[in-house]
Structures are given as C-alpha cells and as structure tokens.
PDB file of N, CA and C in Angstrom:
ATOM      1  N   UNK A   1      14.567  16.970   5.259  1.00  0.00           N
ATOM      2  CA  UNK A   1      14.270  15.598   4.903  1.00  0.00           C
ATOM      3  C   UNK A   1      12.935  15.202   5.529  1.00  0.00           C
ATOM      4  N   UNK A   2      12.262  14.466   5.045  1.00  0.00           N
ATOM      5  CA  UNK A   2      10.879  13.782   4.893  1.00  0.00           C
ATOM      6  C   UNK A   2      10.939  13.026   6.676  1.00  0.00           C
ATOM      7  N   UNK A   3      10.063  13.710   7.893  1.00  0.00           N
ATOM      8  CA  UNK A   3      10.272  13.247   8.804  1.00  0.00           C
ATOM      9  C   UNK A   3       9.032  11.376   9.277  1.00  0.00           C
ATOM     10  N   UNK A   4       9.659  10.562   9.255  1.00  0.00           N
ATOM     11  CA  UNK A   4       8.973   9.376   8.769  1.00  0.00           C
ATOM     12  C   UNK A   4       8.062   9.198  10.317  1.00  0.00           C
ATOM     13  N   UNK A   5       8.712  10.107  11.523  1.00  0.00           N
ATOM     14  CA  UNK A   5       7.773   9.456  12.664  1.00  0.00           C
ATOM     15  C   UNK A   5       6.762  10.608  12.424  1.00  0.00           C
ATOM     16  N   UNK A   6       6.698  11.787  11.744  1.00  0.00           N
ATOM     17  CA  UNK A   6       5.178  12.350  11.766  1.00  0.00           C
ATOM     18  C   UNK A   6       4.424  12.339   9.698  1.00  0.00           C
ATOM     19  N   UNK A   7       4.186  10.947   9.750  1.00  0.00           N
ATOM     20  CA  UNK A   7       3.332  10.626   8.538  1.00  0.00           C
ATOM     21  C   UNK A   7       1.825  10.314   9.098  1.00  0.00           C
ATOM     22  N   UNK A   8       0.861  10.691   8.548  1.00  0.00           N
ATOM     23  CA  UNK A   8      -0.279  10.981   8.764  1.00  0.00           C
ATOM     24  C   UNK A   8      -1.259  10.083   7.852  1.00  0.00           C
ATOM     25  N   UNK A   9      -0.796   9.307   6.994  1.00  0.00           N
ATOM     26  CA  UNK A   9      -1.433   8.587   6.433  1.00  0.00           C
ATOM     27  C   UNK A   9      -2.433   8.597   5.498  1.00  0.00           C
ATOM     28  N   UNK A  10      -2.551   9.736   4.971  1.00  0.00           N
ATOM     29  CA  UNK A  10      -3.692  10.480   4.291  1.00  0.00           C
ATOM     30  C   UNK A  10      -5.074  10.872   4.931  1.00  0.00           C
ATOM     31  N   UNK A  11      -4.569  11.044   6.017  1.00  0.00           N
ATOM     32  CA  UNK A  11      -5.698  11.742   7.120  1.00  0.00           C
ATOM     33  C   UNK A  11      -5.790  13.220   6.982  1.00  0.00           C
ATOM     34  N   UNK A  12      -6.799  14.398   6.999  1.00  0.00           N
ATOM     35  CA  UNK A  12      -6.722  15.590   6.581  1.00  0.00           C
ATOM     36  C   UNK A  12      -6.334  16.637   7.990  1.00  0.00           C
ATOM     37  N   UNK A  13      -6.508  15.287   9.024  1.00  0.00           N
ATOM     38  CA  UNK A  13      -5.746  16.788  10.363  1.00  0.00           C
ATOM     39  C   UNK A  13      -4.843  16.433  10.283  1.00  0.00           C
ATOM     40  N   UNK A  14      -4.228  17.437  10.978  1.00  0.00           N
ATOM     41  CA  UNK A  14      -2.876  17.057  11.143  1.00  0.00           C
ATOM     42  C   UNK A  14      -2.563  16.359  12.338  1.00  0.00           C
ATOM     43  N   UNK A  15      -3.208  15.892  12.993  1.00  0.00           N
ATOM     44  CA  UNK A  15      -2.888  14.951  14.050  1.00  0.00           C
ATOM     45  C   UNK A  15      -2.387  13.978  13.833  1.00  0.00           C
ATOM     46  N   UNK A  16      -1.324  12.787  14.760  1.00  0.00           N
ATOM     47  CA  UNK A  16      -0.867  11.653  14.604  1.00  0.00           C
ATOM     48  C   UNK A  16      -1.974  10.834  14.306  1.00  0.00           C
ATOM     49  N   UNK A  17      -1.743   9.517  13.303  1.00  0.00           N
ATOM     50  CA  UNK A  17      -2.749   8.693  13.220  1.00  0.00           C
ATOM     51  C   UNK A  17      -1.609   7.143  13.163  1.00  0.00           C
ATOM     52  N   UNK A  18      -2.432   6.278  13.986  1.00  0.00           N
ATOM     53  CA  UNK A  18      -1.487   5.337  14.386  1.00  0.00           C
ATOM     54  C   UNK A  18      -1.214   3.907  13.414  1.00  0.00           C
ATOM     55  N   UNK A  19      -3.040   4.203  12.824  1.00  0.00           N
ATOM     56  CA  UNK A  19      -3.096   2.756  12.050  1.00  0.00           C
ATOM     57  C   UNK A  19      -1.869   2.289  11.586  1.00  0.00           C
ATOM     58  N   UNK A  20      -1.905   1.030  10.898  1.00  0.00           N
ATOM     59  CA  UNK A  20      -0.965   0.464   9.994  1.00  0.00           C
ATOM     60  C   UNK A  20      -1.290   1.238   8.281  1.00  0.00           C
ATOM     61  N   UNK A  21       0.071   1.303   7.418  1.00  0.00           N
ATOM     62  CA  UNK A  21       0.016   1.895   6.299  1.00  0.00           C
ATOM     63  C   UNK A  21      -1.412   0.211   5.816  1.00  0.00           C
ATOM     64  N   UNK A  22      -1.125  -0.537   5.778  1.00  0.00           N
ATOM     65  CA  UNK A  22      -2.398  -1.838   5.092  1.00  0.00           C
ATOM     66  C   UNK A  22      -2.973  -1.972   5.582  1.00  0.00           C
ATOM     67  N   UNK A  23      -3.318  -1.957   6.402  1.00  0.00           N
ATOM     68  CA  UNK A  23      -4.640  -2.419   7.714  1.00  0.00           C
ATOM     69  C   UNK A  23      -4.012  -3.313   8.659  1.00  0.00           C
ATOM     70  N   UNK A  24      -5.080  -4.168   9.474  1.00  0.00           N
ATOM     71  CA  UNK A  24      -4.364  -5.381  10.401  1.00  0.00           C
ATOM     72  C   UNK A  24      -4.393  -5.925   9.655  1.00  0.00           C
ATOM     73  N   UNK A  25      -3.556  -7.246   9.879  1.00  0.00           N
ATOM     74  CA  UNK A  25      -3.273  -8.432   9.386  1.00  0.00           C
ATOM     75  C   UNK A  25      -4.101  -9.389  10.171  1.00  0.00           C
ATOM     76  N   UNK A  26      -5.107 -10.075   9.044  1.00  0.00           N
ATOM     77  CA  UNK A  26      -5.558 -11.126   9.557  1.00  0.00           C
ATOM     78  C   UNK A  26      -5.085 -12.652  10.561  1.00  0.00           C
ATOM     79  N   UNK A  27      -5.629 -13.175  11.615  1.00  0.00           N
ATOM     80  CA  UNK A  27      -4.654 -13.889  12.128  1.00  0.00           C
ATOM     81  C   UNK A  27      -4.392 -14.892  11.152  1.00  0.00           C
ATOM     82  N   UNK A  28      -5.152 -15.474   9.811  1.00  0.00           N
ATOM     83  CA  UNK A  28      -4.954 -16.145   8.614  1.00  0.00           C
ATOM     84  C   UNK A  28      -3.337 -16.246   8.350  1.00  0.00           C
ATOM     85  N   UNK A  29      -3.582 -14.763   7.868  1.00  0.00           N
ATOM     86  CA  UNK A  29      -2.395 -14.204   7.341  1.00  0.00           C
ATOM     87  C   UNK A  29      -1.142 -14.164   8.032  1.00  0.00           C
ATOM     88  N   UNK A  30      -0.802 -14.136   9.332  1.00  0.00           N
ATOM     89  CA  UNK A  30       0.110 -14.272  10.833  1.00  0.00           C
ATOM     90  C   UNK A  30       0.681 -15.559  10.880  1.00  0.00           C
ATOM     91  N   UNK A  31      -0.512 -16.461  10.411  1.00  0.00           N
ATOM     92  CA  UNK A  31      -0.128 -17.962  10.295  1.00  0.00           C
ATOM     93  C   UNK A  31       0.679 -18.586   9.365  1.00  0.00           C
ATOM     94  N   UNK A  32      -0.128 -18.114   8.176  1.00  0.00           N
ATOM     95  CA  UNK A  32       0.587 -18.692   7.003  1.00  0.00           C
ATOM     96  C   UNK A  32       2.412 -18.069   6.913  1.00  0.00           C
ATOM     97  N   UNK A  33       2.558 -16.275   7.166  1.00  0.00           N
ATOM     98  CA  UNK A  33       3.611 -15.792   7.399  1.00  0.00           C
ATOM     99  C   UNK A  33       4.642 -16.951   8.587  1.00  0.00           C
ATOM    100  N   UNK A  34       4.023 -17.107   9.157  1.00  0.00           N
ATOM    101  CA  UNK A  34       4.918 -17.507  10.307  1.00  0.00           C
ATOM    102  C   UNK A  34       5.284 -19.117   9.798  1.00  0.00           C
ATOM    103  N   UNK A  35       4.054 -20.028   9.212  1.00  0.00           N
ATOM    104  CA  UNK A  35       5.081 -21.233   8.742  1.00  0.00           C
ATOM    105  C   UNK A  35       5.398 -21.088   7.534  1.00  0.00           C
ATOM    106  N   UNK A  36       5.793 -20.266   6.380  1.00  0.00           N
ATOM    107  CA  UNK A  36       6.239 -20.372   5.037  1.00  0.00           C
ATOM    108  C   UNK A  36       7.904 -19.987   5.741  1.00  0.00           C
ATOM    109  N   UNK A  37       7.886 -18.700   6.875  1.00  0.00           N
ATOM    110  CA  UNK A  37       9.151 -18.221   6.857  1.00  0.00           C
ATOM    111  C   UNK A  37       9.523 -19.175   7.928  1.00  0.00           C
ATOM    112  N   UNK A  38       9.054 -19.968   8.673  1.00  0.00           N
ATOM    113  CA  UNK A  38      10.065 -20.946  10.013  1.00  0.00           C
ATOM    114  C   UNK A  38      10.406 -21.788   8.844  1.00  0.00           C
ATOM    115  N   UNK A  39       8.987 -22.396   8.232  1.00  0.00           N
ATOM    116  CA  UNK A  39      10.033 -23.840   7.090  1.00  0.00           C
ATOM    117  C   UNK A  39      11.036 -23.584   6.238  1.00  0.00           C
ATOM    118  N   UNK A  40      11.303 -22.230   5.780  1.00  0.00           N
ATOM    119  CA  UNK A  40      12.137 -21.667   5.271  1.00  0.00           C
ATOM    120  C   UNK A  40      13.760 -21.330   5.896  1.00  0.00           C
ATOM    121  N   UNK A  41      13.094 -20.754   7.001  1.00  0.00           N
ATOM    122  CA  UNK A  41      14.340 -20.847   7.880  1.00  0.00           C
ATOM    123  C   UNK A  41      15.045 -22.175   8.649  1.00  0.00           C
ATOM    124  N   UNK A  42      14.441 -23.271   8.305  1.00  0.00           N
ATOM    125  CA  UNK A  42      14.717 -24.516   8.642  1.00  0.00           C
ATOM    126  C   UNK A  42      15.743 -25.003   7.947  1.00  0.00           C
ATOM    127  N   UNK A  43      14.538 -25.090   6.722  1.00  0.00           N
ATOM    128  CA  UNK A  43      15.717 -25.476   5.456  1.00  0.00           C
ATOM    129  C   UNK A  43      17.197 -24.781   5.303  1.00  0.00           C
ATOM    130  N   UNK A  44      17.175 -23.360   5.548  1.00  0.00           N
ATOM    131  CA  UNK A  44      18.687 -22.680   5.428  1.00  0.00           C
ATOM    132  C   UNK A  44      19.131 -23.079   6.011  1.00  0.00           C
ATOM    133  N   UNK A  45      18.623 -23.641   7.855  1.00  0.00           N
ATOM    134  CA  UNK A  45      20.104 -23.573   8.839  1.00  0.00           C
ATOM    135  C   UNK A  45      20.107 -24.831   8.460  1.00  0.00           C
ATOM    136  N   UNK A  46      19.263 -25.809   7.806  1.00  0.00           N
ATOM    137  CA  UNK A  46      19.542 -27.204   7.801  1.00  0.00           C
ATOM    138  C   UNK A  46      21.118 -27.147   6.607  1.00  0.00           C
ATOM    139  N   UNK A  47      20.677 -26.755   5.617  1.00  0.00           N
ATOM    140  CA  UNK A  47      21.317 -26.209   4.250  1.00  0.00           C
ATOM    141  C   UNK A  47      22.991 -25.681   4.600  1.00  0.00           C
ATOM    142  N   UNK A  48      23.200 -25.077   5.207  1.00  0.00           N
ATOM    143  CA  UNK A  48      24.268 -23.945   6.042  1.00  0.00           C
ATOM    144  C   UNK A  48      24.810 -25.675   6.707  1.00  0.00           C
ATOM    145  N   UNK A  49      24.518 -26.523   7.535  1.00  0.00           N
ATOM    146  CA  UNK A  49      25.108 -26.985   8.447  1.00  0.00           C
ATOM    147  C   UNK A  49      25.913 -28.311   7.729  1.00  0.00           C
ATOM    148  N   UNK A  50      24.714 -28.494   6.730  1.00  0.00           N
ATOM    149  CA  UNK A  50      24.913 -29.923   5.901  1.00  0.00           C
ATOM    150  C   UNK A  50      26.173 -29.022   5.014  1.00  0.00           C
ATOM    151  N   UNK A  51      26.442 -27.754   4.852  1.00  0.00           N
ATOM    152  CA  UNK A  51      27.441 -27.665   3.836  1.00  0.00           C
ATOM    153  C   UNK A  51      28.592 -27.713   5.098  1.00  0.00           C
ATOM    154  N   UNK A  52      28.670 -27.805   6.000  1.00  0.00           N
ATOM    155  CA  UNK A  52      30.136 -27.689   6.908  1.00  0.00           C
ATOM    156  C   UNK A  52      30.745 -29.018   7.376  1.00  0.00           C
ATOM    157  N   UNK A  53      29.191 -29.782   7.456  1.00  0.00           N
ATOM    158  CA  UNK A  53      29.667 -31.292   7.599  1.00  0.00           C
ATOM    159  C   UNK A  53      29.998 -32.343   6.468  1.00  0.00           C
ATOM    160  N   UNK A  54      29.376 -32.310   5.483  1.00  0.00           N
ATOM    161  CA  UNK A  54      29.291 -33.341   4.454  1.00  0.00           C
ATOM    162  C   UNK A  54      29.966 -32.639   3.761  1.00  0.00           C
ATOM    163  N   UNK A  55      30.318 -33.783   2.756  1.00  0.00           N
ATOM    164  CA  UNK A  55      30.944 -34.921   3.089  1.00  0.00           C
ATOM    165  C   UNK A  55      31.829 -35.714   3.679  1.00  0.00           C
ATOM    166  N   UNK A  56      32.936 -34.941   4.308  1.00  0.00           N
ATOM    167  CA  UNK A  56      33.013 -35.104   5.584  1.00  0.00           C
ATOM    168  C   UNK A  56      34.134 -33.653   6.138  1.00  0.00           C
ATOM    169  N   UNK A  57      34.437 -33.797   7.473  1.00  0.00           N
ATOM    170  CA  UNK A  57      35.042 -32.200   7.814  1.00  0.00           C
ATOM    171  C   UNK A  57      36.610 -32.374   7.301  1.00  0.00           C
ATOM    172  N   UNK A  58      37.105 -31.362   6.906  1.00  0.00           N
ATOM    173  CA  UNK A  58      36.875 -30.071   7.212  1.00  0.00           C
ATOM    174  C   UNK A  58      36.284 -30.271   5.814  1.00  0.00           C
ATOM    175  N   UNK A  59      35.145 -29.077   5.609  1.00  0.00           N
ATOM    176  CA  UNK A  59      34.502 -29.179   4.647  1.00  0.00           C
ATOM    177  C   UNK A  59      35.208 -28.366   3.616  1.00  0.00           C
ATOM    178  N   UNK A  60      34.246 -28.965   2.561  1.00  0.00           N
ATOM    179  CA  UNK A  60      35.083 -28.198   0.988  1.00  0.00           C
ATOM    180  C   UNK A  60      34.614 -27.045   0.465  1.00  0.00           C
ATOM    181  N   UNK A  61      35.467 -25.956   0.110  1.00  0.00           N
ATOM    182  CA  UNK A  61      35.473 -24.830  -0.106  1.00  0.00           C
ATOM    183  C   UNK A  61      34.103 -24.256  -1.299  1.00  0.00           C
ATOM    184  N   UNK A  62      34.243 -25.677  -2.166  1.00  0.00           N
ATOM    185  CA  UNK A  62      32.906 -25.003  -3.134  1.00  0.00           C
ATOM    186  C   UNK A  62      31.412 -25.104  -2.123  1.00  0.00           C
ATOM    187  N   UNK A  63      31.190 -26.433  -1.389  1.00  0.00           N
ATOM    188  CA  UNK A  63      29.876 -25.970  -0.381  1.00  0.00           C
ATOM    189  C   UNK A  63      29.769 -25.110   0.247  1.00  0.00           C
ATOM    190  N   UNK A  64      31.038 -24.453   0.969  1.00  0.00           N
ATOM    191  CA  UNK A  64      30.610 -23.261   2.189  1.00  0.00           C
ATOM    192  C   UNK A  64      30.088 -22.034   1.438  1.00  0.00           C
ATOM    193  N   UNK A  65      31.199 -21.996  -0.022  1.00  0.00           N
ATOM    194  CA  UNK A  65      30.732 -20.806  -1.010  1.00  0.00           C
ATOM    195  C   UNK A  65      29.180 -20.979  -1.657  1.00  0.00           C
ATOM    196  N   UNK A  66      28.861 -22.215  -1.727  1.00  0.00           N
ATOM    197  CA  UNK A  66      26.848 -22.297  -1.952  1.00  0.00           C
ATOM    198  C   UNK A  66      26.906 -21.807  -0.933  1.00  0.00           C
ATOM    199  N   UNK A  67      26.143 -22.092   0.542  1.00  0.00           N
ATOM    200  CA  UNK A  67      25.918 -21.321   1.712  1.00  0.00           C
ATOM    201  C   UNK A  67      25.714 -20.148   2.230  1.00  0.00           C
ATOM    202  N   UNK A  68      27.073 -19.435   1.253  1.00  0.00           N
ATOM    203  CA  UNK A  68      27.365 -17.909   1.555  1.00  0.00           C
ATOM    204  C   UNK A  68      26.705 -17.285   0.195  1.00  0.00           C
ATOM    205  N   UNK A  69      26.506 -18.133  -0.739  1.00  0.00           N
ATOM    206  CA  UNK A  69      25.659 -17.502  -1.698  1.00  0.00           C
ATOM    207  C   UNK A  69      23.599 -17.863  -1.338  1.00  0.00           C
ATOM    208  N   UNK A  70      23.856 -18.967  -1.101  1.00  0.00           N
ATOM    209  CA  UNK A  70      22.531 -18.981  -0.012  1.00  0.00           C
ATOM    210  C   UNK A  70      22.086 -17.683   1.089  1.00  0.00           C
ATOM    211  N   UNK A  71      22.854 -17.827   1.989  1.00  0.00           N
ATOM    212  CA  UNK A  71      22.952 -16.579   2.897  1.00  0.00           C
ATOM    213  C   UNK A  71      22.781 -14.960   2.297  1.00  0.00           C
ATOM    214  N   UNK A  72      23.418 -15.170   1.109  1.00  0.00           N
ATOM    215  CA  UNK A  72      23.076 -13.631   0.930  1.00  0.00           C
ATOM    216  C   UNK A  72      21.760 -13.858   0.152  1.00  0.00           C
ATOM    217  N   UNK A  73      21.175 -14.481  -0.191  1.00  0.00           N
ATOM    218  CA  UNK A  73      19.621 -14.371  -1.447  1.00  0.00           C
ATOM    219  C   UNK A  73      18.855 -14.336  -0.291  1.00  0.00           C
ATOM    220  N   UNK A  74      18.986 -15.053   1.147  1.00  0.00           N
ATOM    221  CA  UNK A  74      18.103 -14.708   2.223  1.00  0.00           C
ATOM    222  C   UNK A  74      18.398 -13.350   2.971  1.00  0.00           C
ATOM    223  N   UNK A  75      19.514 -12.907   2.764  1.00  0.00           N
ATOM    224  CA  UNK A  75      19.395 -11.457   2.696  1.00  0.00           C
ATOM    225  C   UNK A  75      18.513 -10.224   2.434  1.00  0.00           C
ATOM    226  N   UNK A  76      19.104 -10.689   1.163  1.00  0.00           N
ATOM    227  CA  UNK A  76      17.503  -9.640   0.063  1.00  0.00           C
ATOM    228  C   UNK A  76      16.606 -10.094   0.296  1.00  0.00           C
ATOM    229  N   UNK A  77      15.623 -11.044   1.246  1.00  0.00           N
ATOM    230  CA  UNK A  77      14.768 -11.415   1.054  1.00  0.00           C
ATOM    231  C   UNK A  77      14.195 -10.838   2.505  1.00  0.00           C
ATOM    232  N   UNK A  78      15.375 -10.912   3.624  1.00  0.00           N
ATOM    233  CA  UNK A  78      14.616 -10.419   4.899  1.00  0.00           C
ATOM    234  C   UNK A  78      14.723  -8.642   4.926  1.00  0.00           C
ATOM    235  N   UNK A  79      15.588  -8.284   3.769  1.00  0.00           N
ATOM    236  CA  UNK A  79      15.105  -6.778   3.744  1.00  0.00           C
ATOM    237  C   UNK A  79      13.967  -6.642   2.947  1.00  0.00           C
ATOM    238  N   UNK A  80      13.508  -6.914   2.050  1.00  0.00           N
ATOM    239  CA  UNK A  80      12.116  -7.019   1.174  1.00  0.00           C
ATOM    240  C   UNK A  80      10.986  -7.587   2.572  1.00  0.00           C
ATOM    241  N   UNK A  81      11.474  -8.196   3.242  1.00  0.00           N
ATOM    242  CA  UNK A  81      10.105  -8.802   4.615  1.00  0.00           C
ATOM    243  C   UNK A  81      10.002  -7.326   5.525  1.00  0.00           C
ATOM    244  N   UNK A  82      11.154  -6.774   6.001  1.00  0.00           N
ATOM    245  CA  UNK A  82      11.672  -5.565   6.949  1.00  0.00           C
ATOM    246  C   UNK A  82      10.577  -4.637   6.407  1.00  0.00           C
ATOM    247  N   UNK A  83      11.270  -4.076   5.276  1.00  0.00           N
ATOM    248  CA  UNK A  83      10.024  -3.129   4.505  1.00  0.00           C
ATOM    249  C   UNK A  83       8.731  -3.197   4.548  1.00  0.00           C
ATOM    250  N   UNK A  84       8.356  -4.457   4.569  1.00  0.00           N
ATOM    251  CA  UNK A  84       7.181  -4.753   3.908  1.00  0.00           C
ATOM    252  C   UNK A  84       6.247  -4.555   5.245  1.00  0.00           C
ATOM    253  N   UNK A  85       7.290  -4.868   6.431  1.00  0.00           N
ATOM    254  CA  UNK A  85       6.373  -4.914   7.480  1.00  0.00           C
ATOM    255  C   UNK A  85       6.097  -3.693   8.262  1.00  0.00           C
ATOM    256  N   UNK A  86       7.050  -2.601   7.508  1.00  0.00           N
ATOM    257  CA  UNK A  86       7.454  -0.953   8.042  1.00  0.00           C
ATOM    258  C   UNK A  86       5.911  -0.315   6.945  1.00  0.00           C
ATOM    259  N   UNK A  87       5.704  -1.208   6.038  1.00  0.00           N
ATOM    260  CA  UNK A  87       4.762  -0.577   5.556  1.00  0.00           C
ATOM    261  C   UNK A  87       5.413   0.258   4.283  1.00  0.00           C
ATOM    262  N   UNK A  88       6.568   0.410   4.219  1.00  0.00           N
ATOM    263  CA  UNK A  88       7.221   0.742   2.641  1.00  0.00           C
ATOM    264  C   UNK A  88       6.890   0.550   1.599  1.00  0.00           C
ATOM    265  N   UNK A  89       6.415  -0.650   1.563  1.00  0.00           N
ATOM    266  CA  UNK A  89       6.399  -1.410   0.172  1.00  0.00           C
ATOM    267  C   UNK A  89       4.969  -1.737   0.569  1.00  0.00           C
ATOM    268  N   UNK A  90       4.087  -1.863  -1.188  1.00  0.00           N
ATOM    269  CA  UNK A  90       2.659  -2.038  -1.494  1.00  0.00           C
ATOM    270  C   UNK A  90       2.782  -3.801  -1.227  1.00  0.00           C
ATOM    271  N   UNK A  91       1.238  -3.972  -0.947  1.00  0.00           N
ATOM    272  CA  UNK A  91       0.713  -5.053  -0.556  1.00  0.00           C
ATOM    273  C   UNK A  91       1.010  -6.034  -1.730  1.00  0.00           C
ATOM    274  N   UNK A  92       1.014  -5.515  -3.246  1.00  0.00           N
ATOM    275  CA  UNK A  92       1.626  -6.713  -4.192  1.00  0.00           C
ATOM    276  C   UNK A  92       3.137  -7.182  -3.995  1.00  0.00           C
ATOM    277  N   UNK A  93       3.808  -6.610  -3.619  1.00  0.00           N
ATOM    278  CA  UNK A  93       4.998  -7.458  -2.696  1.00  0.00           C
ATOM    279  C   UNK A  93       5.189  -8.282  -2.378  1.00  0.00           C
ATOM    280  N   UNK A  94       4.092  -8.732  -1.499  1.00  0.00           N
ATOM    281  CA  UNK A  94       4.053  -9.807  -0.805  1.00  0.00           C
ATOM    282  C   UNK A  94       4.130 -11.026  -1.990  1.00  0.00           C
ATOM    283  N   UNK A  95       3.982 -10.755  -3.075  1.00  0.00           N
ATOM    284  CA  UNK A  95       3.552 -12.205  -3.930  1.00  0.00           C
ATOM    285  C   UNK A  95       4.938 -12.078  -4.162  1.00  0.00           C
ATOM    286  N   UNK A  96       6.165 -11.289  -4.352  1.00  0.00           N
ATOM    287  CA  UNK A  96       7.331 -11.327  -4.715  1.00  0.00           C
ATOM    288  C   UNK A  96       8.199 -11.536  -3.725  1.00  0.00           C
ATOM    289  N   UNK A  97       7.924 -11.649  -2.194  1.00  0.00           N
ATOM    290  CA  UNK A  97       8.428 -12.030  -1.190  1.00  0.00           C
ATOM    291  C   UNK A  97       8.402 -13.798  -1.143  1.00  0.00           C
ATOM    292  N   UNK A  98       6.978 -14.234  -1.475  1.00  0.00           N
ATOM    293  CA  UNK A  98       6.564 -15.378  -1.489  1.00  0.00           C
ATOM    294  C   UNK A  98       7.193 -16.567  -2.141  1.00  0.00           C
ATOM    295  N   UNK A  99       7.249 -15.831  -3.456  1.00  0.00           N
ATOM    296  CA  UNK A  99       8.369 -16.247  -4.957  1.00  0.00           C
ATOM    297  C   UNK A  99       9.729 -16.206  -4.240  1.00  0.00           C
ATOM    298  N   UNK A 100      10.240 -15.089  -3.563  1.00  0.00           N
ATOM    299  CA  UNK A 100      12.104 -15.782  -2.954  1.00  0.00           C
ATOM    300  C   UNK A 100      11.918 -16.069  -2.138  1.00  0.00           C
ATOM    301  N   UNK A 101      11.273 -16.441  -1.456  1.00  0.00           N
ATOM    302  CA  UNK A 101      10.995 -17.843  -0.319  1.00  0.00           C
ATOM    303  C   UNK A 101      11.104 -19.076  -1.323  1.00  0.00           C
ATOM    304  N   UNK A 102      10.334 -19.459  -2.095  1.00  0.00           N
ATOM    305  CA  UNK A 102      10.054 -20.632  -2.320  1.00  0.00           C
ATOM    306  C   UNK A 102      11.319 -20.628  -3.354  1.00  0.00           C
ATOM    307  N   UNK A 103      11.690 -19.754  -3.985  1.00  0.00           N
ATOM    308  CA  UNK A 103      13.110 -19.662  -4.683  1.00  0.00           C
ATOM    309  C   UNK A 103      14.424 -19.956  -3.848  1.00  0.00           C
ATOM    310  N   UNK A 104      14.156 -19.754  -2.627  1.00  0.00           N
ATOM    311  CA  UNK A 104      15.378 -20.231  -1.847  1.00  0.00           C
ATOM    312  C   UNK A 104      15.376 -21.331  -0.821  1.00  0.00           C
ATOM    313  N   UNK A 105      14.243 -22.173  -0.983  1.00  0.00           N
ATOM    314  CA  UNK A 105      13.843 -23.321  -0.744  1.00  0.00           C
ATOM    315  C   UNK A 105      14.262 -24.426  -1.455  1.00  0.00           C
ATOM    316  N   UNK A 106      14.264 -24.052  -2.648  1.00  0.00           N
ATOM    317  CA  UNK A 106      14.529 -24.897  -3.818  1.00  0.00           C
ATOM    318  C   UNK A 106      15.850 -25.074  -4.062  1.00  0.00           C
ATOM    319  N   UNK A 107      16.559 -23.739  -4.300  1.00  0.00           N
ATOM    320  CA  UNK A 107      18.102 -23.757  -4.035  1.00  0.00           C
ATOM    321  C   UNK A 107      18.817 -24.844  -3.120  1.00  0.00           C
ATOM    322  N   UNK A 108      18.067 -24.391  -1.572  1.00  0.00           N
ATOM    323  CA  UNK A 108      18.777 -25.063  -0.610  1.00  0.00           C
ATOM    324  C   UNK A 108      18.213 -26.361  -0.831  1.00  0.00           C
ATOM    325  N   UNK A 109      17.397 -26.903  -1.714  1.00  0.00           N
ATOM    326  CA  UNK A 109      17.128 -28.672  -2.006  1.00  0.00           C
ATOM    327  C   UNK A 109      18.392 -28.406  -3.101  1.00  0.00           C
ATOM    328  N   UNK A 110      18.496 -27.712  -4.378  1.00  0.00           N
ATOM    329  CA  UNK A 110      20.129 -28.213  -4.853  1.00  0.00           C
ATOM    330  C   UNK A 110      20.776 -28.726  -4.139  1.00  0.00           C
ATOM    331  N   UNK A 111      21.169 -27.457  -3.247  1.00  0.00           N
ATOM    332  CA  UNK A 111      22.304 -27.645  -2.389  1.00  0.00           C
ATOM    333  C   UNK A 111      22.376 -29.124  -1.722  1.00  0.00           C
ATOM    334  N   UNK A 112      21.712 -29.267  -0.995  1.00  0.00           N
ATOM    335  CA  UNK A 112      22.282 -30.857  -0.369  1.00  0.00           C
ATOM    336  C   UNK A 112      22.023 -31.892  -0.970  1.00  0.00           C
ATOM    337  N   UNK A 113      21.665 -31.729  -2.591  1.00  0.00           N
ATOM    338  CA  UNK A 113      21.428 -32.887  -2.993  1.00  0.00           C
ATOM    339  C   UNK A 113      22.884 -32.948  -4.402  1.00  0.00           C
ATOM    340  N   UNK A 114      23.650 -31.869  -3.565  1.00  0.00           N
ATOM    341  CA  UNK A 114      24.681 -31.800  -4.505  1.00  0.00           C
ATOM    342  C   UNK A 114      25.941 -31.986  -3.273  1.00  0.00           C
ATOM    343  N   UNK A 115      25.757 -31.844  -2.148  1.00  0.00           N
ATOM    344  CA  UNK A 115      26.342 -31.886  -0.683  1.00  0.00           C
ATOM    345  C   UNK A 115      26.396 -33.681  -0.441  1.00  0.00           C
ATOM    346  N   UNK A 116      25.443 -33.982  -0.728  1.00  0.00           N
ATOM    347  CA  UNK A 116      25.130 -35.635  -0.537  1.00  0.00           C
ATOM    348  C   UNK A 116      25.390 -36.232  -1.577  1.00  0.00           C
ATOM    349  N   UNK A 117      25.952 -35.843  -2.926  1.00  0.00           N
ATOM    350  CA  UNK A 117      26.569 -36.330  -4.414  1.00  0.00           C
ATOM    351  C   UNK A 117      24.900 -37.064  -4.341  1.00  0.00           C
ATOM    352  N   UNK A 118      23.923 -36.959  -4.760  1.00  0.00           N
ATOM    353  CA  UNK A 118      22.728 -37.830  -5.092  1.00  0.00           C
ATOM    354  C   UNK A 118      23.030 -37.660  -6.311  1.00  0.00           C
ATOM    355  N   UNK A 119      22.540 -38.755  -7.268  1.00  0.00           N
ATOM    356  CA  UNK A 119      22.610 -38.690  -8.596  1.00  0.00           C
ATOM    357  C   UNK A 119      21.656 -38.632  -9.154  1.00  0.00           C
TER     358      UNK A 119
END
C-alpha cells in the first residue's frame, strides 16, 4: 500500500520534501477561513441549543431530529475541510467547501425560524 508519510511531491530525489501539497496559505486566506468557519460554528451551536429549548422543554422530537440532521451536513463538511487541509483534495474544493458552509448557514436560519413558529 501507497506509504503517505514518504510522498515526495513531485520532486526528482528521492529525498523527503516538506512543503505543503498548495503552497502556504496566505495570512488573507487564515482569516477569512477562520471567520466564515467560527460564524458558522456559531450559528450551529446557536441552532442545536435553540432546538432543545424552544418552544419550551422538554423539547419536541421533530426539532432535535432538524439538529441531528444539521449535525450530520456539518459532518460532511468538516471531513471535506480535514482533507482539504491534509492536502487530498485540489485547491477548487475550496469553492465547494464554501457553498456547504453557507448551505448550512441557511438551513440553521430555517431551523429557528421554524423553532420560533415565525410566520
């Protein structure tokens, strides 16, 4: 099997080479990563908490089941981030990482605006 700690990167010795499979990451890029995925992760635990409390406890069985269907789409989404940051997956990724972020942003606005009966 394909040994992943001696990849060489398309270097012609055979010596270890350490770079990253994309290059560095700009600190641009560090930034924007870091507040798309905290506001993201806001919204879920906000999303997750508002389904246990509202409307009032013990809460009702169809919100916790949004939640847990919430929970798993951020699933697939922090293994698609995992990869991406192992260097697995090509740099156009990232625009499809970006898309279920903001896809599960939106969800979790359903969610409590269906948690809070808004009309």
């Amino acid at each position: 099997m394909d040994d992943f700690g001696a990849r060489t990167y398309g270097t012609s010795s055979g010596g270890m080479d350490n770079r990253p499979l994309f290059g560095e990451t700009s600190a641009r890029d560090r930034i924007v990563n870091l507040a798309v995925g905290g506001f993201t992760s806001l919204v879920v635990l906000t999303t997750v908490i508002c389904s246990f409390v509202f409307p009032s406890l013990p809460p009702r069985p169809l919100n916790v089941f949004f939640a847990a269907c919430i929970l798993l789409t951020c699933g697939s989404a922090i293994v698609l981030i995992f990869w991406y940051r192992q260097g697995d997956l090509e740099p156009k990724f990232r625009n499809l990482i970006y898309f279920m972020l903001a896809s599960i942003v939106l969800l979790c606005l359903c969610a409590n605006l269906y948690f809070h009966d808004v009309r």
